[in-house]
Each structure stands twice: as C-alpha cells, then as structure tokens.
PDB file of N, CA and C in Angstrom:
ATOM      1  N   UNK A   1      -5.151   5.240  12.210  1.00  0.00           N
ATOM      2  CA  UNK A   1      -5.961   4.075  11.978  1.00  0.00           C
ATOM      3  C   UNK A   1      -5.116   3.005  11.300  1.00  0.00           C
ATOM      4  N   UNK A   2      -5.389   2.225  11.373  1.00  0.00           N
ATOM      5  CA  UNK A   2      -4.628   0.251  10.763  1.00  0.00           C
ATOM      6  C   UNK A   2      -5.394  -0.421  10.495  1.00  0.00           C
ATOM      7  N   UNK A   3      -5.245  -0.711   9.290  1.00  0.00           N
ATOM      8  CA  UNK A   3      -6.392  -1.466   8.444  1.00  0.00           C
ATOM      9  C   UNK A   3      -5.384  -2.326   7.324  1.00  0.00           C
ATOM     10  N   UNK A   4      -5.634  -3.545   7.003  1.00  0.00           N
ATOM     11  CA  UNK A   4      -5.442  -4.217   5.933  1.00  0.00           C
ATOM     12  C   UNK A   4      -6.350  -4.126   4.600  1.00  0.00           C
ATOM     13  N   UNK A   5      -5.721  -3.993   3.353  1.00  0.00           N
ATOM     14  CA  UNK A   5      -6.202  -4.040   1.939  1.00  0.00           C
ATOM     15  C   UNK A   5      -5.800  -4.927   1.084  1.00  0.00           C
ATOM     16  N   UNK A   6      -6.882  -5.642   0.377  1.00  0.00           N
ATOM     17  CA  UNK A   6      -6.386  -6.218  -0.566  1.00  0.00           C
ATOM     18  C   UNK A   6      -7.116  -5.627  -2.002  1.00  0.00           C
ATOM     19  N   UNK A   7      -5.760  -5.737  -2.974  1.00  0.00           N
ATOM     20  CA  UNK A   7      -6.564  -5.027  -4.140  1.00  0.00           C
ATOM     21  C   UNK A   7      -5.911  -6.050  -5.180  1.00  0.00           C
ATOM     22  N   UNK A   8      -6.294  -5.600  -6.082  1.00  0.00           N
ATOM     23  CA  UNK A   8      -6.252  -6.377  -7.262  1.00  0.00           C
ATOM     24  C   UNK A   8      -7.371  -7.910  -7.234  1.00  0.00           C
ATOM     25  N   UNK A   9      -8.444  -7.134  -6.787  1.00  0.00           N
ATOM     26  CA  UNK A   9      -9.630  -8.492  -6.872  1.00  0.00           C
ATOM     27  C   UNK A   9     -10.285  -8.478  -8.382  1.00  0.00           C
ATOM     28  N   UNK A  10     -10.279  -7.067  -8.617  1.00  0.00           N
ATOM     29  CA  UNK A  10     -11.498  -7.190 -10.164  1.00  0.00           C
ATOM     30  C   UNK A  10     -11.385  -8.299 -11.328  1.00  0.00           C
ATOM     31  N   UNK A  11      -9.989  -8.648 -11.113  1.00  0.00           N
ATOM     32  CA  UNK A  11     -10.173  -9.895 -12.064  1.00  0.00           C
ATOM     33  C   UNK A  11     -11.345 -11.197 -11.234  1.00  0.00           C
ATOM     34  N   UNK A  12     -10.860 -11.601 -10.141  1.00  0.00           N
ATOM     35  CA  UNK A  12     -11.482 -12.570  -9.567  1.00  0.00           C
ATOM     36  C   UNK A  12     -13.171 -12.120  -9.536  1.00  0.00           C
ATOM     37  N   UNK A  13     -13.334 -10.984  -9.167  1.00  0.00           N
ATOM     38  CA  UNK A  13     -15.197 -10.636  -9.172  1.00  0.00           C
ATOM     39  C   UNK A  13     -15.276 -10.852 -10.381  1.00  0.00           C
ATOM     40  N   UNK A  14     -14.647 -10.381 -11.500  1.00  0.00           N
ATOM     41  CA  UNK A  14     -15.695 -10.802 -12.778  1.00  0.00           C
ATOM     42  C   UNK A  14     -15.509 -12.415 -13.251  1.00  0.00           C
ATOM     43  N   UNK A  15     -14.616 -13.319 -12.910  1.00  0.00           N
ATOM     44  CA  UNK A  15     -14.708 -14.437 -13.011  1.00  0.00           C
ATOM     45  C   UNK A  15     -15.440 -15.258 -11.995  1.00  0.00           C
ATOM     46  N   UNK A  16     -15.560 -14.827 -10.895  1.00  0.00           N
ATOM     47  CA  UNK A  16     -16.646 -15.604  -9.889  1.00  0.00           C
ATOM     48  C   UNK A  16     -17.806 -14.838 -10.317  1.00  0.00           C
ATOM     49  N   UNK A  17     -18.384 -13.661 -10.893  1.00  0.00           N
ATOM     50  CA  UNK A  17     -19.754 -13.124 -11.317  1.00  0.00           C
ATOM     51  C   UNK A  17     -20.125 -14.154 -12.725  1.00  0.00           C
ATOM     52  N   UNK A  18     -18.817 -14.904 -13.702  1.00  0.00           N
ATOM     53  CA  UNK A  18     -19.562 -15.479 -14.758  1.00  0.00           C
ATOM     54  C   UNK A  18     -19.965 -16.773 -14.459  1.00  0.00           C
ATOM     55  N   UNK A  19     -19.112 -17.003 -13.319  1.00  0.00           N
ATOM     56  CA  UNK A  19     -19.365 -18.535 -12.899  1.00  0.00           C
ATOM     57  C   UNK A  19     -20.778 -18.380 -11.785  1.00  0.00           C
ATOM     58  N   UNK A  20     -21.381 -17.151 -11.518  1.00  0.00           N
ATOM     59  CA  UNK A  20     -22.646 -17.260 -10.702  1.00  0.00           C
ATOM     60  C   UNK A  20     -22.166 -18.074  -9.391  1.00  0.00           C
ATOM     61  N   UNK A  21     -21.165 -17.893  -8.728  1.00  0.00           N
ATOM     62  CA  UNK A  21     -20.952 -17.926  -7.361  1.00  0.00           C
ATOM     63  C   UNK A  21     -20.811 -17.332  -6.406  1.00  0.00           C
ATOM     64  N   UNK A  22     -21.576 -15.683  -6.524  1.00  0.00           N
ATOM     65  CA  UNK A  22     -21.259 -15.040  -5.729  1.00  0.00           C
ATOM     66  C   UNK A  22     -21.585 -14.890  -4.377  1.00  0.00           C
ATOM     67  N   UNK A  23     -22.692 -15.403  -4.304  1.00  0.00           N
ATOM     68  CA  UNK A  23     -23.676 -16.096  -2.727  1.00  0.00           C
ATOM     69  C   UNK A  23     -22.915 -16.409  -2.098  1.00  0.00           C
ATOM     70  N   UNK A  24     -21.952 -17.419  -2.260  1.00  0.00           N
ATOM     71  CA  UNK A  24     -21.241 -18.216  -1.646  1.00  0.00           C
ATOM     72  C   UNK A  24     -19.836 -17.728  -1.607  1.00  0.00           C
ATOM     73  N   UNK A  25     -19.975 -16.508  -1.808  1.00  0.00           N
ATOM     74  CA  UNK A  25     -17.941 -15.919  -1.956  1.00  0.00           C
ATOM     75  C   UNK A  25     -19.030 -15.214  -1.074  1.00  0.00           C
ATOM     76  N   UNK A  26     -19.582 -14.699  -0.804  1.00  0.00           N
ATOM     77  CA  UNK A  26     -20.378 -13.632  -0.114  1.00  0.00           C
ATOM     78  C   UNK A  26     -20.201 -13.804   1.285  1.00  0.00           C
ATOM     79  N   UNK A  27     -20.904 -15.165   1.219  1.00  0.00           N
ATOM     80  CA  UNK A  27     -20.618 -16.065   2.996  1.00  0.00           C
ATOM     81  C   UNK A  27     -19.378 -16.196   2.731  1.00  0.00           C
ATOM     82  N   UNK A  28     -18.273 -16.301   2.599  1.00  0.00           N
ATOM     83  CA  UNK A  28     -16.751 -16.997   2.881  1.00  0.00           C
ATOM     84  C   UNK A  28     -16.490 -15.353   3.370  1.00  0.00           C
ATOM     85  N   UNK A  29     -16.719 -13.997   2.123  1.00  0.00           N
ATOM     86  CA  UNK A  29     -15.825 -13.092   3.096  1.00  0.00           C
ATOM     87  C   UNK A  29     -16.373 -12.366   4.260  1.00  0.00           C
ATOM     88  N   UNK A  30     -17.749 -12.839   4.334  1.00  0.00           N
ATOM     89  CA  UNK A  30     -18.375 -12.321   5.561  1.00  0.00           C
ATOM     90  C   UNK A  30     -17.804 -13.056   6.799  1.00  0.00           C
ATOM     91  N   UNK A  31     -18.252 -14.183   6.828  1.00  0.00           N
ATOM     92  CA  UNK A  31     -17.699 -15.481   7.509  1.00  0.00           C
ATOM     93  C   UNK A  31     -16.017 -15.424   7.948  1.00  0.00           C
ATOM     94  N   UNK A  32     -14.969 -14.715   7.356  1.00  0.00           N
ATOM     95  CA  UNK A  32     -13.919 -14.526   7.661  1.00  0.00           C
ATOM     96  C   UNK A  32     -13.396 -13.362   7.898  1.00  0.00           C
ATOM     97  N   UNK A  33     -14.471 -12.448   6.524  1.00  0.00           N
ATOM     98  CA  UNK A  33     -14.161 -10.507   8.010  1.00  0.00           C
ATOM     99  C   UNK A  33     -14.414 -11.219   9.110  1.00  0.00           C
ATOM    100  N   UNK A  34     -15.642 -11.300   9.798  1.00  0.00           N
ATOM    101  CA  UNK A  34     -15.817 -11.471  11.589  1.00  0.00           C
ATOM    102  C   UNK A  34     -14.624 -11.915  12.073  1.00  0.00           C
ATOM    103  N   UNK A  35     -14.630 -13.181  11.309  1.00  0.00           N
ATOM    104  CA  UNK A  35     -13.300 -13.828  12.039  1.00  0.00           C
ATOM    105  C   UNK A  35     -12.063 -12.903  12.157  1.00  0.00           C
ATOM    106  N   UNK A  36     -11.826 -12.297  11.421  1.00  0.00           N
ATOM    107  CA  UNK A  36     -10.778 -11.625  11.767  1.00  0.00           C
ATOM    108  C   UNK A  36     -10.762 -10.687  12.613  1.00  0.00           C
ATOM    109  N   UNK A  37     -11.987  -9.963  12.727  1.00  0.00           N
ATOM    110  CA  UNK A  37     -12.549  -8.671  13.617  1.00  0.00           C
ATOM    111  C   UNK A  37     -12.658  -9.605  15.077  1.00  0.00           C
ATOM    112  N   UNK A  38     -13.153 -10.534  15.010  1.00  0.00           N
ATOM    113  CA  UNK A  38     -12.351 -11.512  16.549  1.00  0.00           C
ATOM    114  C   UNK A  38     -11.939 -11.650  17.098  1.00  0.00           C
ATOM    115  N   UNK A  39     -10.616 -11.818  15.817  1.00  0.00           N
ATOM    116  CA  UNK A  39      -9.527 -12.183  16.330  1.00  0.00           C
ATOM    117  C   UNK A  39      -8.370 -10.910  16.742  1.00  0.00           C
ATOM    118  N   UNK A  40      -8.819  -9.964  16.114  1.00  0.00           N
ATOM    119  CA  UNK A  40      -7.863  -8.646  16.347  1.00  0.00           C
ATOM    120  C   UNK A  40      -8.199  -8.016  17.725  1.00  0.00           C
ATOM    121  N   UNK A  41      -9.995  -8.149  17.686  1.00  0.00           N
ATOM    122  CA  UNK A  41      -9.914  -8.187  19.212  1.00  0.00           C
ATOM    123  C   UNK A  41      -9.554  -8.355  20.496  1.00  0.00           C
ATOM    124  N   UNK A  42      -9.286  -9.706  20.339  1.00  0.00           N
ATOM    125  CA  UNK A  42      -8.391 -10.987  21.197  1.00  0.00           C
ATOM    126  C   UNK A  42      -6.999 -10.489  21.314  1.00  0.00           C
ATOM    127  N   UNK A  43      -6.123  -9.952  20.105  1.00  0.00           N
ATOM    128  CA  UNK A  43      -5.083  -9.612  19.829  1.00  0.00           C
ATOM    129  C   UNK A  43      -4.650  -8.012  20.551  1.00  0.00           C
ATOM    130  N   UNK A  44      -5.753  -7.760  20.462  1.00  0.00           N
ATOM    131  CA  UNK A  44      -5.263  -5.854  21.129  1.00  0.00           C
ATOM    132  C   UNK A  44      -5.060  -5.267  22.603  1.00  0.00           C
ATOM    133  N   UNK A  45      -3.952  -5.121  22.938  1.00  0.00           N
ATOM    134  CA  UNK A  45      -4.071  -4.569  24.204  1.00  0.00           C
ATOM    135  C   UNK A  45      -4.986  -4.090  24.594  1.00  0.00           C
ATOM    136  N   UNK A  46      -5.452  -4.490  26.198  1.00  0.00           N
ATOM    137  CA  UNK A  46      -6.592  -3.796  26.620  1.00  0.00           C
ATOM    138  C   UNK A  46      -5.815  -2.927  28.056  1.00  0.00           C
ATOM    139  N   UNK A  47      -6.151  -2.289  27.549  1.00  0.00           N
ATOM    140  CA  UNK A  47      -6.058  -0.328  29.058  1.00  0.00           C
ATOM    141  C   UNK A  47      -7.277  -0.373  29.586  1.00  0.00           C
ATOM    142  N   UNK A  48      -8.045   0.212  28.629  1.00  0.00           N
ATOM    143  CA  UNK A  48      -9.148   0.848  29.315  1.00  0.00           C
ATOM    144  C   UNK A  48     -10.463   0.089  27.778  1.00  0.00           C
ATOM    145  N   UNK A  49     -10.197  -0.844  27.499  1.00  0.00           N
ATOM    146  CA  UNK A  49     -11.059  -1.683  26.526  1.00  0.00           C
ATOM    147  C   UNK A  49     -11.641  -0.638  25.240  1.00  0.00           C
ATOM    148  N   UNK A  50     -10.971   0.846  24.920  1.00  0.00           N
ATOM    149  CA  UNK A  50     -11.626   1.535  24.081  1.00  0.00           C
ATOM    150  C   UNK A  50     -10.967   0.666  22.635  1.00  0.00           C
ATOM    151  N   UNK A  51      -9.536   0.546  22.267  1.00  0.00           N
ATOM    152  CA  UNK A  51      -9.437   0.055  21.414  1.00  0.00           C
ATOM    153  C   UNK A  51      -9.918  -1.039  20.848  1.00  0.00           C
ATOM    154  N   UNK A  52     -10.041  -2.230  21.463  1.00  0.00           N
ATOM    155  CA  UNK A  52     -11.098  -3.496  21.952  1.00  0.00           C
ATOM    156  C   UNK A  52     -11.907  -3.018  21.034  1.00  0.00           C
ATOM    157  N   UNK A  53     -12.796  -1.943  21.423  1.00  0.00           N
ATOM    158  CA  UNK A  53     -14.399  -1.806  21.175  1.00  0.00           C
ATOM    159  C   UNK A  53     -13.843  -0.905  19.596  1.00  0.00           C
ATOM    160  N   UNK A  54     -13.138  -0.328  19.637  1.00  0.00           N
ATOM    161  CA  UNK A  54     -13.312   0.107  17.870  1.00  0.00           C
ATOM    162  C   UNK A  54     -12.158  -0.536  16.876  1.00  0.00           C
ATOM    163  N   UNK A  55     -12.776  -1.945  16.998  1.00  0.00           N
ATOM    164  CA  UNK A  55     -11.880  -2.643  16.176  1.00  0.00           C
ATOM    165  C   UNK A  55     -13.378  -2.819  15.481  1.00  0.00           C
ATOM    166  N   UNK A  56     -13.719  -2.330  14.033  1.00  0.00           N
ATOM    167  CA  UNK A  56     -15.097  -2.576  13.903  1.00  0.00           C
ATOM    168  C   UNK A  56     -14.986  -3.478  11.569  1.00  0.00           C
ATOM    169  N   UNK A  57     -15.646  -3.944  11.724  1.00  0.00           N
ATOM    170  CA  UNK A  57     -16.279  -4.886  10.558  1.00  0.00           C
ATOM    171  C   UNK A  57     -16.560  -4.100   9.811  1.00  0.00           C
ATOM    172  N   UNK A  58     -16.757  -4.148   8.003  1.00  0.00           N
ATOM    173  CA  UNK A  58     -17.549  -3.063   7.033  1.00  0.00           C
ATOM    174  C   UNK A  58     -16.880  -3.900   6.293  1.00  0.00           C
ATOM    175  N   UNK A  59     -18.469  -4.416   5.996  1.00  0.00           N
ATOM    176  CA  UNK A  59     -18.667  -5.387   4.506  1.00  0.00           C
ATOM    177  C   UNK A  59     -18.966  -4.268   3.218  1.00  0.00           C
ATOM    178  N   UNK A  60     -18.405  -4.468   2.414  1.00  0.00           N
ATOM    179  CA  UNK A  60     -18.697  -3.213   1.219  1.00  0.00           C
ATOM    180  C   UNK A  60     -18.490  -4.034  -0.344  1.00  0.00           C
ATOM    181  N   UNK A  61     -18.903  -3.270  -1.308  1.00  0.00           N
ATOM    182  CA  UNK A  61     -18.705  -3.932  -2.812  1.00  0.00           C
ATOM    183  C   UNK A  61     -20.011  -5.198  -2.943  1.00  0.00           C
ATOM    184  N   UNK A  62     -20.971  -4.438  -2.132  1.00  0.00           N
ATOM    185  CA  UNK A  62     -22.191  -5.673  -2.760  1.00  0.00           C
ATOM    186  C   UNK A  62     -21.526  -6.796  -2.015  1.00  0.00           C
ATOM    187  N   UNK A  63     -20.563  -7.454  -0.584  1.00  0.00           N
ATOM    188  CA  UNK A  63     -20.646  -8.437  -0.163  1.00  0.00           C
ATOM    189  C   UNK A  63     -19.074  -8.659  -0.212  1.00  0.00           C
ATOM    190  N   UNK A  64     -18.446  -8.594  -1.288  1.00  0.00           N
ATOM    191  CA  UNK A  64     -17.384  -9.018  -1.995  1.00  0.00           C
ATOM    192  C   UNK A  64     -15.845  -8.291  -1.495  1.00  0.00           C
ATOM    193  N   UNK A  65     -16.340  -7.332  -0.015  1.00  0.00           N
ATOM    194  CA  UNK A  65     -15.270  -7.298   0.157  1.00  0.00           C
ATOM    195  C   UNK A  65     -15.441  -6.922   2.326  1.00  0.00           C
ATOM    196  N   UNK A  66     -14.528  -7.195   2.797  1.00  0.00           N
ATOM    197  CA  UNK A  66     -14.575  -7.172   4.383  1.00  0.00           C
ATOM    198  C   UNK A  66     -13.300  -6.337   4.095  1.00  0.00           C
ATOM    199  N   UNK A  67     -13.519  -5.459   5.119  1.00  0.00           N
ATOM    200  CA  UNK A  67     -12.481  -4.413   6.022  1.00  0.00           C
ATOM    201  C   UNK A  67     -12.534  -4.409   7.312  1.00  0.00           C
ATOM    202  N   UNK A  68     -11.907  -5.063   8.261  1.00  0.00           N
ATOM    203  CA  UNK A  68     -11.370  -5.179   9.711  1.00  0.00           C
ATOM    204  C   UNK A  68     -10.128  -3.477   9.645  1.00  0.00           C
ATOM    205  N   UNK A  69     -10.970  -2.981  10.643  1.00  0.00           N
ATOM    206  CA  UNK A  69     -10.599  -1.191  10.470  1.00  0.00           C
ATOM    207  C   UNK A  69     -10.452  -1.085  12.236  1.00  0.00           C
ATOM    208  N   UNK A  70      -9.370  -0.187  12.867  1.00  0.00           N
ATOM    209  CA  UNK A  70      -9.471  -0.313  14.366  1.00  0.00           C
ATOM    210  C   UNK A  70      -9.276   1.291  14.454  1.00  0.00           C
ATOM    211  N   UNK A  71     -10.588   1.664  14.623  1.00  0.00           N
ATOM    212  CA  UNK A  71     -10.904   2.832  14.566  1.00  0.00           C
ATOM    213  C   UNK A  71     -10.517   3.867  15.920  1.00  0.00           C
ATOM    214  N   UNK A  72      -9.983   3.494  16.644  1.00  0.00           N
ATOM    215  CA  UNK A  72      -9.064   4.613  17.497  1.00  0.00           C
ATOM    216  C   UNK A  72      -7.963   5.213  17.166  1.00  0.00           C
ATOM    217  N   UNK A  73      -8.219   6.494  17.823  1.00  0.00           N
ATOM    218  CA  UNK A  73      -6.542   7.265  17.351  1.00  0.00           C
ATOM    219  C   UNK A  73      -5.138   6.712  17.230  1.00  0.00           C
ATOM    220  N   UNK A  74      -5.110   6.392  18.061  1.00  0.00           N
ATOM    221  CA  UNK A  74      -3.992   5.166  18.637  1.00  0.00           C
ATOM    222  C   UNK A  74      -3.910   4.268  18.162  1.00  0.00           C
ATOM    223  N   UNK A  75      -4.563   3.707  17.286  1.00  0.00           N
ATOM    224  CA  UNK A  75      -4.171   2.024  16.741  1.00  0.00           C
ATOM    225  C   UNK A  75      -2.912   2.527  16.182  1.00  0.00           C
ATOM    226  N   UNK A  76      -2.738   3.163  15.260  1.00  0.00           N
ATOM    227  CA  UNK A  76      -1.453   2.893  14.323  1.00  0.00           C
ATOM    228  C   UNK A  76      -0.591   2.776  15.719  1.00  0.00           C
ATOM    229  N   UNK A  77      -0.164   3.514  16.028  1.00  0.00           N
ATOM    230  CA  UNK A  77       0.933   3.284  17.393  1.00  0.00           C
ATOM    231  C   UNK A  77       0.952   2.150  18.126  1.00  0.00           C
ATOM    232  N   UNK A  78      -0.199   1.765  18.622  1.00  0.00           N
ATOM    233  CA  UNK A  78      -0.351   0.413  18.838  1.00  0.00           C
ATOM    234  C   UNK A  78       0.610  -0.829  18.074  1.00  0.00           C
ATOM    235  N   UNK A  79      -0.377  -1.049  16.727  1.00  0.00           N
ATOM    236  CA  UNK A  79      -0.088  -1.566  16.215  1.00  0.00           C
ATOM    237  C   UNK A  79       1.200  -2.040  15.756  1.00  0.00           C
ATOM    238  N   UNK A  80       2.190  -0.655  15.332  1.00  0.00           N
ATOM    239  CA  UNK A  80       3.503  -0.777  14.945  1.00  0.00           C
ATOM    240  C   UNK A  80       4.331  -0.071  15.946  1.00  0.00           C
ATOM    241  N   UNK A  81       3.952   0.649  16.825  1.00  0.00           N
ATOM    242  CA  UNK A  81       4.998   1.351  18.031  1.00  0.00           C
ATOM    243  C   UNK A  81       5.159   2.528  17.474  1.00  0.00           C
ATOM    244  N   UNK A  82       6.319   3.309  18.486  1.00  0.00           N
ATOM    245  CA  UNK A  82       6.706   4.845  18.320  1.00  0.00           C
ATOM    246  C   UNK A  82       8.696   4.237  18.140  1.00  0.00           C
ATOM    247  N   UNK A  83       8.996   5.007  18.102  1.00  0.00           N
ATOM    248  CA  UNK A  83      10.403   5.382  18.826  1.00  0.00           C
ATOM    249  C   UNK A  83      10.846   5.015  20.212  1.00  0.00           C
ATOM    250  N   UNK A  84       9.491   5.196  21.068  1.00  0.00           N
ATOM    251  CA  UNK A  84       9.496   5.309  22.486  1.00  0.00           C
ATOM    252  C   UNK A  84       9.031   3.711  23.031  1.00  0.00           C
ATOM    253  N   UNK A  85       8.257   3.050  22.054  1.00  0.00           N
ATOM    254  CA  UNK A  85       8.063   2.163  22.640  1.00  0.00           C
ATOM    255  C   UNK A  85       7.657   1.113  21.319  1.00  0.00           C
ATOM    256  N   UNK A  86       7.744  -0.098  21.952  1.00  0.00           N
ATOM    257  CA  UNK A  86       7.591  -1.189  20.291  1.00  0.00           C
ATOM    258  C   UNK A  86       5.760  -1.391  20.092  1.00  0.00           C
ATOM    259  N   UNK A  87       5.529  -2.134  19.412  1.00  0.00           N
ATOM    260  CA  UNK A  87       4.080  -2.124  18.973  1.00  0.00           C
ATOM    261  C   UNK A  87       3.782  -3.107  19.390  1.00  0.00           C
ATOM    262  N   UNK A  88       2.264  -3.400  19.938  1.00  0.00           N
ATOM    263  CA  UNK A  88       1.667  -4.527  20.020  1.00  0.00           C
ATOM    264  C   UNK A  88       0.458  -4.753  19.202  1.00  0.00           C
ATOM    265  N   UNK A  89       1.023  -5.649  17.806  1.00  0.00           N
ATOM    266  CA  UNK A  89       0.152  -5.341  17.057  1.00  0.00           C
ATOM    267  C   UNK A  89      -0.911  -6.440  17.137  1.00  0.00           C
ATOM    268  N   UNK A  90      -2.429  -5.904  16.333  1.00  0.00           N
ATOM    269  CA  UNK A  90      -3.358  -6.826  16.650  1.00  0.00           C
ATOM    270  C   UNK A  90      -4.286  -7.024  15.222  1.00  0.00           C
ATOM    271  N   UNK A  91      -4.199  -5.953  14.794  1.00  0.00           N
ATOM    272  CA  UNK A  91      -4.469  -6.808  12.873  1.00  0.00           C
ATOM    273  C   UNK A  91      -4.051  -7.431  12.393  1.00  0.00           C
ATOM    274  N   UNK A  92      -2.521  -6.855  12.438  1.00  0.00           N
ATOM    275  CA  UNK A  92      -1.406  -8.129  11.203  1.00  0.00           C
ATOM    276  C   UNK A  92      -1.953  -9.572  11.944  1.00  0.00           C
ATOM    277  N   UNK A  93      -1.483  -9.379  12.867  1.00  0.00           N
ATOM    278  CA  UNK A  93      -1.280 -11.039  13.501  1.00  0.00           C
ATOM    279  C   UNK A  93      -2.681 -12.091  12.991  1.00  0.00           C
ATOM    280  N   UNK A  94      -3.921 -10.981  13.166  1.00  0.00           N
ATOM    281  CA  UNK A  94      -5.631 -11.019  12.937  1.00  0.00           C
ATOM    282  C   UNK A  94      -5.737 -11.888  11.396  1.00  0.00           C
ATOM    283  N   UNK A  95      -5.106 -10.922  10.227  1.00  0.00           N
ATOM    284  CA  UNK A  95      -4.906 -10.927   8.938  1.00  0.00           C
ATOM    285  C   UNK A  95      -4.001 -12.709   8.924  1.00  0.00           C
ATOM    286  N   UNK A  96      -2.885 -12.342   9.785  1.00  0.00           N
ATOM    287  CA  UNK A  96      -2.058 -13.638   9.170  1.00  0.00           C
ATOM    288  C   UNK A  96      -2.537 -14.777   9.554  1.00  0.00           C
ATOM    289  N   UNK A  97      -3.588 -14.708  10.821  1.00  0.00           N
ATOM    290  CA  UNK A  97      -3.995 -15.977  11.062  1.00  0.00           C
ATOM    291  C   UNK A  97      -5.217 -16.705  10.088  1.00  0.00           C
ATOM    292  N   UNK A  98      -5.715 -15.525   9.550  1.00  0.00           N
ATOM    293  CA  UNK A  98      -6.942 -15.973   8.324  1.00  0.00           C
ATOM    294  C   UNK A  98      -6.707 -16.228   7.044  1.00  0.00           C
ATOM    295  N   UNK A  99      -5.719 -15.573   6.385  1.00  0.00           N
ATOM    296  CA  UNK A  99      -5.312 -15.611   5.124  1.00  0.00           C
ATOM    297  C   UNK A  99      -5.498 -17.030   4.608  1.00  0.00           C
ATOM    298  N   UNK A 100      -4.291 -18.231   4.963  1.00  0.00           N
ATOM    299  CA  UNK A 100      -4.778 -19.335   4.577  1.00  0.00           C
ATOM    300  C   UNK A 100      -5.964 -19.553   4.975  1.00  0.00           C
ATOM    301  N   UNK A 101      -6.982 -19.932   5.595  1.00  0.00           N
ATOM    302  CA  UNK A 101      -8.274 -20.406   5.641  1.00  0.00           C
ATOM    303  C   UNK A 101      -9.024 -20.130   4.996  1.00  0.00           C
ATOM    304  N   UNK A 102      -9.349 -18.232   4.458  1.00  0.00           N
ATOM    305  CA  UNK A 102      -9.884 -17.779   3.665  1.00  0.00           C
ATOM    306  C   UNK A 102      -9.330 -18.041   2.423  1.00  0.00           C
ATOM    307  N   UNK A 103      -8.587 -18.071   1.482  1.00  0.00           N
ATOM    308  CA  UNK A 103      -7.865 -18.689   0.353  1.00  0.00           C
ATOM    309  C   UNK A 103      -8.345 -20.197   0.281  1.00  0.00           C
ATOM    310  N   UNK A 104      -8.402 -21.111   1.231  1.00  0.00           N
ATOM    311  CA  UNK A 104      -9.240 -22.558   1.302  1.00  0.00           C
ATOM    312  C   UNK A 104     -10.536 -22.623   0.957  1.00  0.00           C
ATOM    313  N   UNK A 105     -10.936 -21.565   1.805  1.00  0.00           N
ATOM    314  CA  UNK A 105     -12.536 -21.345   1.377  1.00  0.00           C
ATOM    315  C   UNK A 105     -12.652 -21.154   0.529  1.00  0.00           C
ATOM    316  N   UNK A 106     -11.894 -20.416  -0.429  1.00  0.00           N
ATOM    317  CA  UNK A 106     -12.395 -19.570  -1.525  1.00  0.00           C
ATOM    318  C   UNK A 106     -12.163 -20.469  -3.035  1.00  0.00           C
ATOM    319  N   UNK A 107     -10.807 -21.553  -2.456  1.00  0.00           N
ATOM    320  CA  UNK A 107     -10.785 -22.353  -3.371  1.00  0.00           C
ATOM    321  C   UNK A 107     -11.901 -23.590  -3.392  1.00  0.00           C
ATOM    322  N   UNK A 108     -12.929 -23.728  -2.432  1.00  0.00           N
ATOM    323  CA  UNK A 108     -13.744 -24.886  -2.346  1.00  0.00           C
ATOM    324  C   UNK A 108     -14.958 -23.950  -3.164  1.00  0.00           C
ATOM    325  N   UNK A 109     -15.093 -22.725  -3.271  1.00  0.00           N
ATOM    326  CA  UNK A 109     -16.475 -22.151  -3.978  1.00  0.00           C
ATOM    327  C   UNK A 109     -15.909 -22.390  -5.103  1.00  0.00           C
ATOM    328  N   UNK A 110     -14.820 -22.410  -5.577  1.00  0.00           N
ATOM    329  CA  UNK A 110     -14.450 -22.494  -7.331  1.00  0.00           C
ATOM    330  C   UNK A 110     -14.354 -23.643  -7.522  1.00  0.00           C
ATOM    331  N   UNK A 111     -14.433 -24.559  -6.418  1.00  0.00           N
ATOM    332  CA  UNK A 111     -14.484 -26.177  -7.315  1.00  0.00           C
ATOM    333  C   UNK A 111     -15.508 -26.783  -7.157  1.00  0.00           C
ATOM    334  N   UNK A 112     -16.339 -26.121  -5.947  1.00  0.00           N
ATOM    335  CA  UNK A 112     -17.863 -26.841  -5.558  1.00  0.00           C
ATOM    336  C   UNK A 112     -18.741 -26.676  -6.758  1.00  0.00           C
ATOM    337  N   UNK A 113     -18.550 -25.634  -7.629  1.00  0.00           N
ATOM    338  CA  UNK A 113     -19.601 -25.518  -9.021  1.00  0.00           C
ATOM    339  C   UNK A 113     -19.752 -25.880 -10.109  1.00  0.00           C
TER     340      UNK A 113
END
C-alpha cells in the first residue's frame, strides 16, 4: 500500500481549536483530500481499472485530517517500481500537486478570523 502522512499537526489543532476555526479547516482538508484522491486517480496506470478504483479517501481526527490510501496490492510497486521495472507513480505526483494550494487555504482560515 502507498499512502502519504503528515505528522506533527498537534501543535496547529490546538491553535486552530483556540482560535474556533475548525469548521473551516474542516472544509479545506476535506475539500483537498478529494482533490487529491482525483487526482491520483487521473495519475495511476490503468490495466484493468482495479487500482483506479482503490485509490480511496478517509477523513479521520474529527475532520482534521485526509488520507488518500491506494488500497491494492500492487500500489507500492506501482508507485515506486521493482528492480524489473521503474514506477509509475500516482500519489506523490497527487500530494505534490496539492500541497501548495492546501497550505493557501489554510493560510486564508488563519487570517479570515
């Protein structure tokens, strides 16, 4: 499986929980998991469309956090290759195309309040 993580948020949840913006961090990482689950879609070789179909979304942490997860056996190989053959990856690329946008977003909920 191939999945992206980001950690070291707990500082930011308890400073967006005192500032009472969490509604709105809520929609930004919902609003940009999909997007990324989209876009990895778009990104993944299609054979026989199984990988396609288990590239799947899971919002978790009360809202505050998206996991784009590509739930076939095969993704990791996919993703980064074997020995035998190179990778065609479809998260990273997914991840790198959102990062700035989501970071934009996230800086307009901390100044909109």
């Amino acid at each position: 499986m191939s999945h992206f993580e980001i950690r070291g948020t707990d500082e930011l949840s308890k400073a967006l929980k005192k500032l009472g913006k969490l509604d709105g961090v809520r929609n930004v990482v919902k609003k940009h998991g999909a997007q990324m689950q989209s876009s990895s879609q778009r990104f993944a070789p299609v054979d026989t469309g199984f990988l396609k179909q288990n590239i799947k979304l899971y919002i978790e942490d009360g809202g505050l956090t998206a996991r784009v997860k590509s739930e076939a056996d095969y993704a990791v190989y996919q993703e980064y290759g074997t020995r035998y053959q190179s990778g065609t990856p479809h998260i990273r690329p997914a991840f790198n195309k959102q990062r700035s946008p989501f970071i934009s977003d996230m800086q307009k909920q901390l100044k909109s309040r």
